[in-house]
C-alpha atoms as a PDB file:
ATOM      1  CA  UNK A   1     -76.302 104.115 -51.004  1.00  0.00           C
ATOM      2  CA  UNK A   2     -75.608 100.228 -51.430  1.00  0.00           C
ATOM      3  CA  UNK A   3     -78.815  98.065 -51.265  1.00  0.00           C
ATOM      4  CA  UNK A   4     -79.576  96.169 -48.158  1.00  0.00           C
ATOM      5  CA  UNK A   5     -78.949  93.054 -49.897  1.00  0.00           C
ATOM      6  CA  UNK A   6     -75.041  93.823 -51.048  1.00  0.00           C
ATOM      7  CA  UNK A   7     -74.490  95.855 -46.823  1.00  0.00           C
ATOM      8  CA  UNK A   8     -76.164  92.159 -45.646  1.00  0.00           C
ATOM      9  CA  UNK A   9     -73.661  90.228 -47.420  1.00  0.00           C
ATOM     10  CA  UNK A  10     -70.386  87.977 -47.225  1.00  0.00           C
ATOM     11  CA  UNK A  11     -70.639  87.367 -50.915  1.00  0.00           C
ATOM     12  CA  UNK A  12     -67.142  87.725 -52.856  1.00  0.00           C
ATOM     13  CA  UNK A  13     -65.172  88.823 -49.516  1.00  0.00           C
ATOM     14  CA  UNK A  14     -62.185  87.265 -48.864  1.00  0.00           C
ATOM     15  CA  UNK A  15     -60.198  86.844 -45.657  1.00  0.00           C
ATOM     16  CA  UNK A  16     -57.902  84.471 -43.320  1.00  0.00           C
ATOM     17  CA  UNK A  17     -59.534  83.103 -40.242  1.00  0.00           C
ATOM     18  CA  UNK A  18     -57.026  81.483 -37.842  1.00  0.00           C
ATOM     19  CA  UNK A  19     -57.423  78.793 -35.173  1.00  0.00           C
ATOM     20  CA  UNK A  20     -59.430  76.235 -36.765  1.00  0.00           C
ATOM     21  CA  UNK A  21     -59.105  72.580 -34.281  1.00  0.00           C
ATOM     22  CA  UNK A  22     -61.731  70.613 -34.927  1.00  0.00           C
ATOM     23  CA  UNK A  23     -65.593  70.581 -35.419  1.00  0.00           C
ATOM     24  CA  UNK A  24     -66.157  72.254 -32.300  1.00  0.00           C
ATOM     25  CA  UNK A  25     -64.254  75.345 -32.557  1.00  0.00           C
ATOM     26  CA  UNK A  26     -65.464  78.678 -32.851  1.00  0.00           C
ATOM     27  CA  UNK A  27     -62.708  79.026 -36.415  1.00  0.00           C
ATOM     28  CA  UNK A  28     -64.923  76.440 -37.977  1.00  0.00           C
ATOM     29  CA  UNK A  29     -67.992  78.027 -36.959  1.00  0.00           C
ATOM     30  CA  UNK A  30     -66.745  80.823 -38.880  1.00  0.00           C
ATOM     31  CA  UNK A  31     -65.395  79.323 -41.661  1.00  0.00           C
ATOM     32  CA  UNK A  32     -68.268  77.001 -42.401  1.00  0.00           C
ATOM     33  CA  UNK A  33     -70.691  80.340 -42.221  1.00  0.00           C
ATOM     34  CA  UNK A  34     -68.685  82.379 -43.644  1.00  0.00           C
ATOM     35  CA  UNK A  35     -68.447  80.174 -46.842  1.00  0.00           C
ATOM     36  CA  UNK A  36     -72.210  79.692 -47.424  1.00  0.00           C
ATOM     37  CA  UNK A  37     -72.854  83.271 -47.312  1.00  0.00           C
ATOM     38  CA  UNK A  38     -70.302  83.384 -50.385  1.00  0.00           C
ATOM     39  CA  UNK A  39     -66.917  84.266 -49.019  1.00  0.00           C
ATOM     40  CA  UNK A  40     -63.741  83.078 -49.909  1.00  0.00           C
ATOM     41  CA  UNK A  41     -61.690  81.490 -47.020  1.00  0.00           C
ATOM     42  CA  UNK A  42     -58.291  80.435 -45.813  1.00  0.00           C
ATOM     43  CA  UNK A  43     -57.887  78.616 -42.586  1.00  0.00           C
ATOM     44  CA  UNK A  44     -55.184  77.839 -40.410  1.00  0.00           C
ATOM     45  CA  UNK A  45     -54.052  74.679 -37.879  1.00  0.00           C
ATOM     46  CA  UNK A  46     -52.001  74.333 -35.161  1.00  0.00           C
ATOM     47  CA  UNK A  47     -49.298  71.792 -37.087  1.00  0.00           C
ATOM     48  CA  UNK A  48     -49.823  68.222 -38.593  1.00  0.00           C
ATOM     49  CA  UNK A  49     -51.768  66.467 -35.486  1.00  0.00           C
ATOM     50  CA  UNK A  50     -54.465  69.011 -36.078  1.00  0.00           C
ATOM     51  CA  UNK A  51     -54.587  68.746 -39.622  1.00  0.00           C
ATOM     52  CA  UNK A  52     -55.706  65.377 -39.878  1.00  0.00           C
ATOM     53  CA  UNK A  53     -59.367  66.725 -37.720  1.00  0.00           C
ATOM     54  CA  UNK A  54     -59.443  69.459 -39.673  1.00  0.00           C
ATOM     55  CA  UNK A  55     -58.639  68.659 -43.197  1.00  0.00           C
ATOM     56  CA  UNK A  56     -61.480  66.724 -43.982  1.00  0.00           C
ATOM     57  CA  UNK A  57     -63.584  69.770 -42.505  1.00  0.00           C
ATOM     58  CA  UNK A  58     -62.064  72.524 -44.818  1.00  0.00           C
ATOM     59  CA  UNK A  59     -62.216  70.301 -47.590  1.00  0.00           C
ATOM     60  CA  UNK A  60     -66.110  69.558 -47.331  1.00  0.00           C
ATOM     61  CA  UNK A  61     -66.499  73.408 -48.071  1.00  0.00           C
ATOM     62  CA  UNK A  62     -64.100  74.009 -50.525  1.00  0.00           C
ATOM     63  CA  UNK A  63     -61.204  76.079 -47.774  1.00  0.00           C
ATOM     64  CA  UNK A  64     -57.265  75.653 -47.974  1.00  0.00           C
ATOM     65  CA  UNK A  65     -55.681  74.344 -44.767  1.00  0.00           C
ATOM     66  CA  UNK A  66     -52.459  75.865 -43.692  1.00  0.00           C
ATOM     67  CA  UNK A  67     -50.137  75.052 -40.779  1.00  0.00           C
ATOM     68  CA  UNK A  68     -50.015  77.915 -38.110  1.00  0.00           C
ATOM     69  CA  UNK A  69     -48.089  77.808 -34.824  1.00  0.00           C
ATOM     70  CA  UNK A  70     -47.762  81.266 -33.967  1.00  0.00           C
ATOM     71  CA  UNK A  71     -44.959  80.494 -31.869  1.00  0.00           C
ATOM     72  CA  UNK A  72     -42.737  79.397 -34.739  1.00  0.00           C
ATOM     73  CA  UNK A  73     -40.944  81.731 -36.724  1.00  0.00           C
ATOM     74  CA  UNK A  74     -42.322  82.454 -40.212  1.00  0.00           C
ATOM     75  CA  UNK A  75     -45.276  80.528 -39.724  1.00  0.00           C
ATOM     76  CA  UNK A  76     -48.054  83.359 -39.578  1.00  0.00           C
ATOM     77  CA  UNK A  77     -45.952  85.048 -42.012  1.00  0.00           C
ATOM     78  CA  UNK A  78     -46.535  82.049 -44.713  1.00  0.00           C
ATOM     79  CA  UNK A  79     -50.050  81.838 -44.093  1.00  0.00           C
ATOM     80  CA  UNK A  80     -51.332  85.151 -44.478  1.00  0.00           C
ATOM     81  CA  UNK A  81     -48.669  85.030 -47.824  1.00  0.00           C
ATOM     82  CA  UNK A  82     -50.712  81.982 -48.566  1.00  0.00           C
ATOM     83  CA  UNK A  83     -54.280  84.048 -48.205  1.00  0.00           C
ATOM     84  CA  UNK A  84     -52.444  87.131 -49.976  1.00  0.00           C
ATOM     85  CA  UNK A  85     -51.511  84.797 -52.953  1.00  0.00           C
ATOM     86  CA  UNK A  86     -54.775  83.493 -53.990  1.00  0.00           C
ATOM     87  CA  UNK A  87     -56.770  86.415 -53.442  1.00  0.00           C
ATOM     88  CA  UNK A  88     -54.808  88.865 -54.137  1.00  0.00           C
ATOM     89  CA  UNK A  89     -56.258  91.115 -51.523  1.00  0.00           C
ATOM     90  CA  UNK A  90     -57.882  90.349 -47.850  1.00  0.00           C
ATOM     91  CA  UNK A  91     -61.322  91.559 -46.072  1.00  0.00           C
ATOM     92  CA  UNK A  92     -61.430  90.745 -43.094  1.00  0.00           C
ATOM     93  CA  UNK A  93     -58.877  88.345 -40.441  1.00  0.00           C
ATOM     94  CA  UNK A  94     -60.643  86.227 -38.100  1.00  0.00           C
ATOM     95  CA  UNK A  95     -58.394  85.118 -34.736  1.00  0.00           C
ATOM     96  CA  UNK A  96     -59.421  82.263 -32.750  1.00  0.00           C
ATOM     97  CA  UNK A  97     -56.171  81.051 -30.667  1.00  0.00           C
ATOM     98  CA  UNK A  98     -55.690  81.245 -27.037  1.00  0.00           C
ATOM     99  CA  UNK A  99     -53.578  79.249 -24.842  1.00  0.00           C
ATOM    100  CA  UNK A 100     -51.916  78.920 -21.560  1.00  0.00           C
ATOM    101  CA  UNK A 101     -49.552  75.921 -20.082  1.00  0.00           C
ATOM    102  CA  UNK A 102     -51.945  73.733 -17.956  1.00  0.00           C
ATOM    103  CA  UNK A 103     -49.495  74.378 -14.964  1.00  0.00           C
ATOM    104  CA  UNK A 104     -50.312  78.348 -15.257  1.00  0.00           C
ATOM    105  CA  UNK A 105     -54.007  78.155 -16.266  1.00  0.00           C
ATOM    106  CA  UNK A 106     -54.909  75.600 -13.142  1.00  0.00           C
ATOM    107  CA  UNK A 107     -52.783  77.206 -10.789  1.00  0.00           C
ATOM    108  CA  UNK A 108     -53.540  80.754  -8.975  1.00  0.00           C
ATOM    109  CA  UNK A 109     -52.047  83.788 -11.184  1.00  0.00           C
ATOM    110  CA  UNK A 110     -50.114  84.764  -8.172  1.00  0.00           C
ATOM    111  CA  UNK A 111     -48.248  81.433  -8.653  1.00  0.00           C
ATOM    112  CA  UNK A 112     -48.179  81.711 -12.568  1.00  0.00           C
ATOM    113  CA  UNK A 113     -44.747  81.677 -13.962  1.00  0.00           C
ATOM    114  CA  UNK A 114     -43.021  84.213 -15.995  1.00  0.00           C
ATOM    115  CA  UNK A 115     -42.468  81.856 -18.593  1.00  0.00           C
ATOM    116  CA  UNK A 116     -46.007  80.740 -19.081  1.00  0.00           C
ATOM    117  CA  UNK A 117     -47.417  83.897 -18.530  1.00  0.00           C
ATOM    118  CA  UNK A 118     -45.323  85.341 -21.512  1.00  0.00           C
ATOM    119  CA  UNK A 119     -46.370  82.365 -23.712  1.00  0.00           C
ATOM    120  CA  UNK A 120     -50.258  83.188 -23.132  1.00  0.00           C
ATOM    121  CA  UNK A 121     -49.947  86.509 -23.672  1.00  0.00           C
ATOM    122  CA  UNK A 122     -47.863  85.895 -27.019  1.00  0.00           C
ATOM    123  CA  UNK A 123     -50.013  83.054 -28.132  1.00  0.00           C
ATOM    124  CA  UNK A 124     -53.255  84.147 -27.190  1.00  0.00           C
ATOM    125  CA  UNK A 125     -52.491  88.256 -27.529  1.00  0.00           C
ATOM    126  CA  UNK A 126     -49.703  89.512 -29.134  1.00  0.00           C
ATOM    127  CA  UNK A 127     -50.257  87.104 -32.244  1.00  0.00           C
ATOM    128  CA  UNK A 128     -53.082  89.250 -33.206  1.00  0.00           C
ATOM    129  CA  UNK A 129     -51.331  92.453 -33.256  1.00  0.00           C
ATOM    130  CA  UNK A 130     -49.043  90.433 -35.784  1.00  0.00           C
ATOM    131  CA  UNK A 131     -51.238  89.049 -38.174  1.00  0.00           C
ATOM    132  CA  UNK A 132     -53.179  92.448 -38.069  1.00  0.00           C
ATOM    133  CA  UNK A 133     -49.721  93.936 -39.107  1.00  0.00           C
ATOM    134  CA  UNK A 134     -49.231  91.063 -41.825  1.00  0.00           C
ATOM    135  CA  UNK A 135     -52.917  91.813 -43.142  1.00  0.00           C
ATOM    136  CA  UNK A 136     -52.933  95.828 -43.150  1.00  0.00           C
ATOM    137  CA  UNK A 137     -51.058  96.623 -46.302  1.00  0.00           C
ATOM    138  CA  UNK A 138     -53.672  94.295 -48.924  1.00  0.00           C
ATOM    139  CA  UNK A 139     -56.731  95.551 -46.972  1.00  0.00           C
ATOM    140  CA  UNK A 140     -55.786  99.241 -47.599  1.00  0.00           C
ATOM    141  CA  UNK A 141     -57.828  99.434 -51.077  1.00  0.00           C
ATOM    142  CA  UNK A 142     -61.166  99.107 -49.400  1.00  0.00           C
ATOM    143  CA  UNK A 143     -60.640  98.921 -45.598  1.00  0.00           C
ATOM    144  CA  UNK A 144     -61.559  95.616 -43.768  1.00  0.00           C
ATOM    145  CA  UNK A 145     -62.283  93.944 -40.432  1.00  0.00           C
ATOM    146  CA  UNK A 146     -60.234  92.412 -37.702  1.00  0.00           C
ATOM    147  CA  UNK A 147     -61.800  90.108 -35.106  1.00  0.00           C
ATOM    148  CA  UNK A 148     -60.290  88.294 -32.173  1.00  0.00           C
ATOM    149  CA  UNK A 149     -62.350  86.100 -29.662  1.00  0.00           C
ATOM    150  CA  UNK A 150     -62.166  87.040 -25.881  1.00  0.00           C
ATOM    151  CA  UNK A 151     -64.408  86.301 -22.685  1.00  0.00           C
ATOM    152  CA  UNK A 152     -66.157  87.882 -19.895  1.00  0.00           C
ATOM    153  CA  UNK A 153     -63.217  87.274 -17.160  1.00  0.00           C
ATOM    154  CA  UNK A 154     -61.688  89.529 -19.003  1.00  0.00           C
ATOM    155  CA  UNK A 155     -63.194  92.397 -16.594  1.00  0.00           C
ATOM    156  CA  UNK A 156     -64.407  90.543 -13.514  1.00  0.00           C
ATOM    157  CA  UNK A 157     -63.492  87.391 -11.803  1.00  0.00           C
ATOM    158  CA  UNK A 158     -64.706  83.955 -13.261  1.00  0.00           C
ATOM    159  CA  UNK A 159     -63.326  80.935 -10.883  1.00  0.00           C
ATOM    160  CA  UNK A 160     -61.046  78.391 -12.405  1.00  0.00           C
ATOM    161  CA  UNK A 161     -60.282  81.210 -15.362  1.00  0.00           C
ATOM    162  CA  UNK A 162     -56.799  81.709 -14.428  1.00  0.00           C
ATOM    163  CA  UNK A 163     -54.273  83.358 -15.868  1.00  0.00           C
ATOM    164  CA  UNK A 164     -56.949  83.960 -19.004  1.00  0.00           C
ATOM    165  CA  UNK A 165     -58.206  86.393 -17.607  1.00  0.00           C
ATOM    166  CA  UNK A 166     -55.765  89.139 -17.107  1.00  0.00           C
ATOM    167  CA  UNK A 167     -54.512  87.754 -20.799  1.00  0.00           C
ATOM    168  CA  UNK A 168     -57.891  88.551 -22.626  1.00  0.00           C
ATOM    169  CA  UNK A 169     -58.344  92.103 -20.329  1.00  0.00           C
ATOM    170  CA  UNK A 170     -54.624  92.455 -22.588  1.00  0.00           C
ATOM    171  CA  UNK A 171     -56.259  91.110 -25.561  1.00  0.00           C
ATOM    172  CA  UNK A 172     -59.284  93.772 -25.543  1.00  0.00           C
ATOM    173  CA  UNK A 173     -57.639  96.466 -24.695  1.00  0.00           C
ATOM    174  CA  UNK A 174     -54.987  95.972 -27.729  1.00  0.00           C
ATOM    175  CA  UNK A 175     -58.327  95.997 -29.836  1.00  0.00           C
ATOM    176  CA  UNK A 176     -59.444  99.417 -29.000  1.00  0.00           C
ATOM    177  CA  UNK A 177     -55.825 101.122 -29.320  1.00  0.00           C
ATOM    178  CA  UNK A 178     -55.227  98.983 -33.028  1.00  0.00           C
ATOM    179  CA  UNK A 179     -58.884  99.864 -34.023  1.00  0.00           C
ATOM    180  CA  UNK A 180     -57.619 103.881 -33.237  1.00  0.00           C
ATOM    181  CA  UNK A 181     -54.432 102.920 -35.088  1.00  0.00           C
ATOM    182  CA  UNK A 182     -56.390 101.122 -38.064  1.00  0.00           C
ATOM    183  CA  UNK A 183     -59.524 103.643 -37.972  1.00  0.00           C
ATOM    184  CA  UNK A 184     -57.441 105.588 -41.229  1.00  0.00           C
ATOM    185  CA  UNK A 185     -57.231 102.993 -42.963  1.00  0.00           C
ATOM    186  CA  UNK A 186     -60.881 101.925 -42.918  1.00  0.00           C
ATOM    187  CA  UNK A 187     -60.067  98.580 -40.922  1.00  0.00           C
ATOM    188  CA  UNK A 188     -62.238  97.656 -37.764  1.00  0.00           C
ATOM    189  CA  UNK A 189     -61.148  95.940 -34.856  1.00  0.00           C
ATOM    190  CA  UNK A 190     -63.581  94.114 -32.595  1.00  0.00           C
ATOM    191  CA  UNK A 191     -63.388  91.617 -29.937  1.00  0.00           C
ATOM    192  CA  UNK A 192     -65.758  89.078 -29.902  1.00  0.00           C
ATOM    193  CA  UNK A 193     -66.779  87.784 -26.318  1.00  0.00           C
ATOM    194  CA  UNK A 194     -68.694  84.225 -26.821  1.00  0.00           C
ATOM    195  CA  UNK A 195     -70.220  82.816 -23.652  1.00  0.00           C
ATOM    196  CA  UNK A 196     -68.584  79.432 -22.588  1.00  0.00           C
ATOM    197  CA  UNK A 197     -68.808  76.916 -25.683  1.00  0.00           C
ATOM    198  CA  UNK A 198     -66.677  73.746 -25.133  1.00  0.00           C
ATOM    199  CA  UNK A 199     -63.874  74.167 -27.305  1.00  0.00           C
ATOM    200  CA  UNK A 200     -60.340  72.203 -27.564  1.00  0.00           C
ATOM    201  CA  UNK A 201     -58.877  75.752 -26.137  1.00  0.00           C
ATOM    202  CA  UNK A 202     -62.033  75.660 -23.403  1.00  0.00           C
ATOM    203  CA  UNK A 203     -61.630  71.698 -22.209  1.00  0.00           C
ATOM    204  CA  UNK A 204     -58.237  72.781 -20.165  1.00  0.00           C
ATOM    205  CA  UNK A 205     -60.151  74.880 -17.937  1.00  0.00           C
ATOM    206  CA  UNK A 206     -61.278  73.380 -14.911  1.00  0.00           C
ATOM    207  CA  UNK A 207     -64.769  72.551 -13.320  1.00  0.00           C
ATOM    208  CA  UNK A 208     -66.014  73.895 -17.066  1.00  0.00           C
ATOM    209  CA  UNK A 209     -68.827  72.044 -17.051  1.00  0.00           C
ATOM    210  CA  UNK A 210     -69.744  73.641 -14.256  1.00  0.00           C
ATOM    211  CA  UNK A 211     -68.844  77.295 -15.530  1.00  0.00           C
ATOM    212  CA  UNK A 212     -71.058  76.282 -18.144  1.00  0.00           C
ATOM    213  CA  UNK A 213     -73.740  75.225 -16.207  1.00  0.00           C
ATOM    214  CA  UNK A 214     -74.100  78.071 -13.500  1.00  0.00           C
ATOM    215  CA  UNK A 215     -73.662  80.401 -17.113  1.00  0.00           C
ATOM    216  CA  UNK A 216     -77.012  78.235 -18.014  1.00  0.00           C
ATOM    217  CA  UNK A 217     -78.899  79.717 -15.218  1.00  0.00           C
ATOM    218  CA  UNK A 218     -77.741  83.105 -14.747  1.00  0.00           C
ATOM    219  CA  UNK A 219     -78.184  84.089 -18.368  1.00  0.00           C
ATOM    220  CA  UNK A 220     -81.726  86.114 -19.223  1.00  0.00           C
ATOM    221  CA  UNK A 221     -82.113  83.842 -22.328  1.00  0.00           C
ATOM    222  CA  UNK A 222     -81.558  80.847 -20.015  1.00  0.00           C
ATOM    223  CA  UNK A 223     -78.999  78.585 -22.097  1.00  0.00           C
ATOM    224  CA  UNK A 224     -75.637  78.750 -23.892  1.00  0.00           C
ATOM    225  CA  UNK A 225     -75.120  80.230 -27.187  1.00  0.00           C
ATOM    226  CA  UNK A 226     -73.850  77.784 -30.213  1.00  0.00           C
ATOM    227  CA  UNK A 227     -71.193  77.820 -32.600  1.00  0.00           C
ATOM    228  CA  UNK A 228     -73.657  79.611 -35.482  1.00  0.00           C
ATOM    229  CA  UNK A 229     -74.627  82.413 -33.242  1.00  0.00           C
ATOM    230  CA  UNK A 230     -70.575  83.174 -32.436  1.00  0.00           C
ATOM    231  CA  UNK A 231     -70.100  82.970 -36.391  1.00  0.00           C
ATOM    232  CA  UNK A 232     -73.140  85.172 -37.250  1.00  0.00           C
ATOM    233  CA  UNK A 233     -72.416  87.698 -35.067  1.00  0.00           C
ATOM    234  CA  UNK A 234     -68.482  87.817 -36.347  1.00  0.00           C
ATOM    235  CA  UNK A 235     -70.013  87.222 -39.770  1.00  0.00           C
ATOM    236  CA  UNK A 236     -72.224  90.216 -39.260  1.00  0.00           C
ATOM    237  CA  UNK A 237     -68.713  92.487 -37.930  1.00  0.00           C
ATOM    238  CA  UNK A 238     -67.413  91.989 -41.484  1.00  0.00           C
ATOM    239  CA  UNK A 239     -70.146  92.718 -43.800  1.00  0.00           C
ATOM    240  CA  UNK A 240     -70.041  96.369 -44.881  1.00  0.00           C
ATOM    241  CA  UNK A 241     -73.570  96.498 -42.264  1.00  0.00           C
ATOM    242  CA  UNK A 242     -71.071  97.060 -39.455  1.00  0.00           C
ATOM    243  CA  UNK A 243     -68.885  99.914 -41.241  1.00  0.00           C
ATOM    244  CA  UNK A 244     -69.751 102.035 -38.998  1.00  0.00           C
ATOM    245  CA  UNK A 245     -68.587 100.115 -35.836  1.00  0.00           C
ATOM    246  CA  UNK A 246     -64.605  99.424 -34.380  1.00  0.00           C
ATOM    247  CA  UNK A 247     -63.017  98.703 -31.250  1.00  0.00           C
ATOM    248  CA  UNK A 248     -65.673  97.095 -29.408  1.00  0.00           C
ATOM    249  CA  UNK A 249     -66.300  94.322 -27.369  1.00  0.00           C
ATOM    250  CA  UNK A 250     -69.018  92.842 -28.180  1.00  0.00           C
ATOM    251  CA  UNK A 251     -70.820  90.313 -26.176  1.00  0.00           C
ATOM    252  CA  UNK A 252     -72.815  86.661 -27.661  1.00  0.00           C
ATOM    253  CA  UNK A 253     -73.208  85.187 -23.998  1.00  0.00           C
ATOM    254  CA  UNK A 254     -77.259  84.606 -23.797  1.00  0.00           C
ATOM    255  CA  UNK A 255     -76.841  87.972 -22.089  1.00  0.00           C
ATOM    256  CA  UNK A 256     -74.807  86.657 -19.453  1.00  0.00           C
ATOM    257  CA  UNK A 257     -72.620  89.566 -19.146  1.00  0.00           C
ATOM    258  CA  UNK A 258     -75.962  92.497 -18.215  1.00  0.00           C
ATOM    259  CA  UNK A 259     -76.342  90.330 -15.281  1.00  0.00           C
ATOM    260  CA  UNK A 260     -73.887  92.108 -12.782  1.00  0.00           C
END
């Protein structure tokens, strides 16, 4: 049996966490945890306006940027090459992106467009399936974990949540049939379901200061959760602690989501 100090532990793992946009976002929650409890770490941007937020971030704790639009071809393919290259093997894939057009995510979902709908679900969805595809073959040695960030509207109604919501009910349910289709392999799938947090991804929704604040007083713990309680919680889903977990959502709302 491993000691409680090695199962408690990010020390030596190495892994690709995706969606990093400035100090605020739940990627650089993760990556600046994950680094001081000793893992190794590649991060990813949207494209060259991000990188100038984030570079000075990932530098101050010793990460390599890369470029990531999921929408453009070969771009997900070169980062998790990039990860591949100077590790030589991966542990665990963090995925932080969502997105909708502003048109589709403030309108009604009856009015959302096919276009825009597609785009969410691709961007904020289907890119995870792909990068879990991308990572499977160098975590085969030793297994690994997979986690992707969802929300609670999801599986009930939150106003002003849009077109997000049937798009994260997508994402979660992906998680459970990969984490059946990665279970042999000795990878875990979770999803990771953060109460509100303003994020870049967060600040297009509307009246979110108010989602946040009516989250304030419903939840048993009576505020939001931060940035370092996301990332310990994800940090915890990838040390070897959690093997015996996958295809979960799991819930880091204040307890938000026991109150229906």
């Amino acid at each position: 049996m491993s000691s409680a100090s090695s199962l408690f532990s990010l020390a030596g793992k190495k892994g690709l966490i995706l969606g990093v946009a400035n100090d605020r976002s739940i990627a650089w929650g993760c990556t600046q945890l994950f680094r001081a409890e000793g893992a190794d770490v590649v991060a990813t941007c949207l494209n060259e306006k991000a990188r100038k937020y984030v570079q000075p971030l990932t530098d101050s704790v010793g990460v390599d940027l890369v470029n990531c639009d999921v929408e453009q071809p070969g771009q997900l393919e070169a980062a998790v090459e990039h990860a591949v290259k100077k590790f030589g093997k991966l542990d665990f894939l963090i995925h932080s992106i969502a997105w909708a057009p502003l048109e589709d995510l403030h309108g009604d979902v009856v009015d959302s467009s096919r276009e825009g709908f597609a785009r969410a679900v691709n961007v904020s969805c289907h890119s995870f399936a792909e990068a879990a595809k991308l990572c499977r073959p160098h975590m085969a040695e030793g297994g690994g974990a997979m986690l992707s960030m969802t929300y609670l509207g999801s599986g009930e109604v939150v106003p002003n949540y849009g077109v997000m919501g049937p798009v994260k009910a997508a994402l979660e349910s992906m998680v459970r049939y990969m984490a059946m289709e990665l279970g042999p392999d000795n990878i875990r799938v979770h999803a990771v379901s953060p109460g509100p947090i303003l994020t870049r991804a967060s600040s297009g929704i509307a009246e979110f200061d108010q989602m946040m604040e009516i989250n304030r007083n419903k939840a048993p713990l009576k505020r939001l959760v931060t940035l370092e309680e996301i990332a310990q919680l994800s940090a915890f889903l990838c040390m070897d602690a959690a093997s015996g977990m996958s295809g979960q959502t799991i819930y880091v709302d204040a307890g938000v989501h026991a109150m229906d």
